[in-house]
C-alpha atoms as a PDB file:
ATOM      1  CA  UNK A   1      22.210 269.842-145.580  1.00  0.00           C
ATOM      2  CA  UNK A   2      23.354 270.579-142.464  1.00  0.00           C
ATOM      3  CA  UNK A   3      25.824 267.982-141.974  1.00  0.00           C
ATOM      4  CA  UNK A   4      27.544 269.699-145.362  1.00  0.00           C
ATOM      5  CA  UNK A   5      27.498 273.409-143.887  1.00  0.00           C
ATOM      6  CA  UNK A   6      28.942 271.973-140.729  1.00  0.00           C
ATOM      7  CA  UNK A   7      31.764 269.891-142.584  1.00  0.00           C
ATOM      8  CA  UNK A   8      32.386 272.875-144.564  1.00  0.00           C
ATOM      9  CA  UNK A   9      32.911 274.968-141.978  1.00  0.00           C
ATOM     10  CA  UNK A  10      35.368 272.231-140.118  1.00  0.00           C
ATOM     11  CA  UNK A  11      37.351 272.583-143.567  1.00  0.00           C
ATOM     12  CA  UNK A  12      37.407 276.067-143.939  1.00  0.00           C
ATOM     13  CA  UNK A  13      38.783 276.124-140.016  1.00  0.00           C
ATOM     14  CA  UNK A  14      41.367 273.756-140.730  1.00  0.00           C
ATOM     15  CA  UNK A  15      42.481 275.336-144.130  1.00  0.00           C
ATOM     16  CA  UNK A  16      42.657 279.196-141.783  1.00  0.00           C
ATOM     17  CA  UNK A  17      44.914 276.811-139.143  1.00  0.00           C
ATOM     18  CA  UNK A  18      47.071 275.535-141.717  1.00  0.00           C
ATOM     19  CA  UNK A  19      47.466 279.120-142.834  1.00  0.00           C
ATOM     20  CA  UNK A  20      48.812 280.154-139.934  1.00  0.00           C
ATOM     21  CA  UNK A  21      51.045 276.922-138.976  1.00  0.00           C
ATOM     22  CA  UNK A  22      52.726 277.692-142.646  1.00  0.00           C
ATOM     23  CA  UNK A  23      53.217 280.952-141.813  1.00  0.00           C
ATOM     24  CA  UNK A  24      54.611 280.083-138.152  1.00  0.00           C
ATOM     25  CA  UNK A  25      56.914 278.024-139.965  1.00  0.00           C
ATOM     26  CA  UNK A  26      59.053 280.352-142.065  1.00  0.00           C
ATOM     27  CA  UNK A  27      59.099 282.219-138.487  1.00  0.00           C
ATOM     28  CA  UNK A  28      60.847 279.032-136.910  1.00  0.00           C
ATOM     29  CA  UNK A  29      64.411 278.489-137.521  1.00  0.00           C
ATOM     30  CA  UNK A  30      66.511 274.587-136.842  1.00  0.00           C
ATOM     31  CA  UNK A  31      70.264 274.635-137.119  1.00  0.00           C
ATOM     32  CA  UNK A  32      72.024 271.536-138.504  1.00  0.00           C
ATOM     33  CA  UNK A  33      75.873 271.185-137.520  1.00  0.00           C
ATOM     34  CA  UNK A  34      78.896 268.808-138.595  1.00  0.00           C
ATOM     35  CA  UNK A  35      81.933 268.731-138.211  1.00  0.00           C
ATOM     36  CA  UNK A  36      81.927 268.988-134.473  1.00  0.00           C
ATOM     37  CA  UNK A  37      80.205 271.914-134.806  1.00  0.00           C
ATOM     38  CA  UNK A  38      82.241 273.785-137.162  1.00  0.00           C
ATOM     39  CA  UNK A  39      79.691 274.529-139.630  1.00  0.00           C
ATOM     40  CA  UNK A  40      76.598 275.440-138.797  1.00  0.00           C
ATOM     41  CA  UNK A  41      73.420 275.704-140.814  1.00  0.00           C
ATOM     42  CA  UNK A  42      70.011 277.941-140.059  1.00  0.00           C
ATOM     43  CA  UNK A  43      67.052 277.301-141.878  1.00  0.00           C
ATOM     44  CA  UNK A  44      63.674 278.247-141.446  1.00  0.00           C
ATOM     45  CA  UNK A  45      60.046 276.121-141.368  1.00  0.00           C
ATOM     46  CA  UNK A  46      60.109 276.833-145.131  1.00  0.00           C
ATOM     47  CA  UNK A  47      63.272 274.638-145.658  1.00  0.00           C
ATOM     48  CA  UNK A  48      64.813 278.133-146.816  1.00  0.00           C
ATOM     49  CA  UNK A  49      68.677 278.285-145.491  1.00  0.00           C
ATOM     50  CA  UNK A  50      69.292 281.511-144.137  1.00  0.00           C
ATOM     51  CA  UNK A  51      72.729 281.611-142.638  1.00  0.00           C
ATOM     52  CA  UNK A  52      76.017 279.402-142.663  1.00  0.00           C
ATOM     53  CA  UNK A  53      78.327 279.855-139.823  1.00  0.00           C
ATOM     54  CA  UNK A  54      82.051 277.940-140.774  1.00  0.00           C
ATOM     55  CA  UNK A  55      84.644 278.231-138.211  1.00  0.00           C
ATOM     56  CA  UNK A  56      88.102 279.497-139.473  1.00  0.00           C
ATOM     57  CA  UNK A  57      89.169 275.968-137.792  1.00  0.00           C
ATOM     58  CA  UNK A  58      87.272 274.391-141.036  1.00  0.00           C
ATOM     59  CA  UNK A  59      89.164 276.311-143.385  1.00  0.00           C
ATOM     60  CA  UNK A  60      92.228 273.768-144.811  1.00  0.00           C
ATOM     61  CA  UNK A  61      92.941 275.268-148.454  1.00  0.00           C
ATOM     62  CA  UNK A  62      94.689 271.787-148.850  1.00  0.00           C
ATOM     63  CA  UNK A  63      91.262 269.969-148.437  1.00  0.00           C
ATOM     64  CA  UNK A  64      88.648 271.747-149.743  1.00  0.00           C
ATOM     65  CA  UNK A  65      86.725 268.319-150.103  1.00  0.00           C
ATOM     66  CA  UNK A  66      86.472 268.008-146.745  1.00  0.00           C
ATOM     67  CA  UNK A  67      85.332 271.302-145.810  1.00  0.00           C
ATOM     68  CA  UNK A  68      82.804 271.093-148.782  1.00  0.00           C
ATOM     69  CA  UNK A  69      81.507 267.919-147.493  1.00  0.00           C
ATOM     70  CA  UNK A  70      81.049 269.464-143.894  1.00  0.00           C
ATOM     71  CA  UNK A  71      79.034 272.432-145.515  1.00  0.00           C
ATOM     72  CA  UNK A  72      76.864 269.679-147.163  1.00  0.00           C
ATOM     73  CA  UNK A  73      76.336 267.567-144.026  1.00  0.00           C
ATOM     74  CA  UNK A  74      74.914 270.339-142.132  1.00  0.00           C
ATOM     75  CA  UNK A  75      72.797 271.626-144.947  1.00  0.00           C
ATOM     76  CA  UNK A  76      71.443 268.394-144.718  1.00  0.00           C
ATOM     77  CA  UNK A  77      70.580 268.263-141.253  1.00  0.00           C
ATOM     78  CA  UNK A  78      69.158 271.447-141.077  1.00  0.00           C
ATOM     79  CA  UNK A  79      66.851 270.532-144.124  1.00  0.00           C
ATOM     80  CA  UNK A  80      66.068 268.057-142.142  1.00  0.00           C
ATOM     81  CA  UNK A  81      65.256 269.259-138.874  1.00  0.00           C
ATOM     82  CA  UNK A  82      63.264 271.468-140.525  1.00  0.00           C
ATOM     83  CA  UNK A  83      61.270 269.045-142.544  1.00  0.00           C
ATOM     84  CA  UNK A  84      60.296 266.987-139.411  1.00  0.00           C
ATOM     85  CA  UNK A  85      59.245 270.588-137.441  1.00  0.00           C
ATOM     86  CA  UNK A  86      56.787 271.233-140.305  1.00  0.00           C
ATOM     87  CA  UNK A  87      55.849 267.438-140.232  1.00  0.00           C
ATOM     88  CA  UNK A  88      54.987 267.679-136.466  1.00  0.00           C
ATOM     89  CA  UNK A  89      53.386 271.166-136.706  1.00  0.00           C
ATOM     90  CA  UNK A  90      51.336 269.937-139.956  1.00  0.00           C
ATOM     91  CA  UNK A  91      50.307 266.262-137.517  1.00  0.00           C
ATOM     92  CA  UNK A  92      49.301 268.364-134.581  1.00  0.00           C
ATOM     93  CA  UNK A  93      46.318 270.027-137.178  1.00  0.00           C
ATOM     94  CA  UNK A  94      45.352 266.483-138.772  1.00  0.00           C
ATOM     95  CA  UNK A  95      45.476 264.623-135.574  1.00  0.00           C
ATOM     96  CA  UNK A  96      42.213 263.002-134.651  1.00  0.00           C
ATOM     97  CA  UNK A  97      41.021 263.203-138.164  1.00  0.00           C
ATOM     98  CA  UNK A  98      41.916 259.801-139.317  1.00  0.00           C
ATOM     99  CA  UNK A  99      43.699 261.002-142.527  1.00  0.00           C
ATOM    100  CA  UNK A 100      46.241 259.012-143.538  1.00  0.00           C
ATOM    101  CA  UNK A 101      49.912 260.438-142.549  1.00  0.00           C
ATOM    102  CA  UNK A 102      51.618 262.410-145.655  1.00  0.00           C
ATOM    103  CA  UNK A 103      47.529 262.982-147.419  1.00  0.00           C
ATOM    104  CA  UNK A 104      48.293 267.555-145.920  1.00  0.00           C
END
């Protein structure tokens, strides 16, 4: 009986971390970029974009292709950046467990 209580407990610890690591996480911004850095991307922990930065040097109304390609690029990266913060924030809470990576 006691091993339960104490194993509850360890969950209900880990589920008040993970609270606040998700809530860190729409705190945290990453910025993808392409182009050479004329289009920039912010998103948050939350994989929420929240602002998109395109240098009038990006701006060819002969090739909009290219400049929609950019935008996409660094969307992208951001969403991506952002995936692996939450992926590394997540891993520092499961570490030692021995869960298997991707279970939280």
């Amino acid at each position: 009986m006691a091993g339960n209580m104490k194993m509850l407990r360890q969950l209900q610890e880990m589920q008040e971390k993970m609270a606040r690591i998700q809530e860190d996480l729409g705190n945290r911004e990453v910025e993808g970029t392409s182009g050479g850095g004329v289009v920039k991307v912010r998103v948050n922990g939350h994989q929420k974009v929240l602002a998109i930065e395109i240098s009038p040097d990006a701006v060819d109304p002969t090739d909009v292709e290219l400049l929609q390609d950019t935008i996409l690029a660094a969307v992208n990266e951001a969403l991506d950046r952002s995936r692996e913060l939450a992926a590394s924030e997540l891993g520092q809470l499961t570490a030692g467990m021995g869960l298997p990576p991707g279970l939280i």
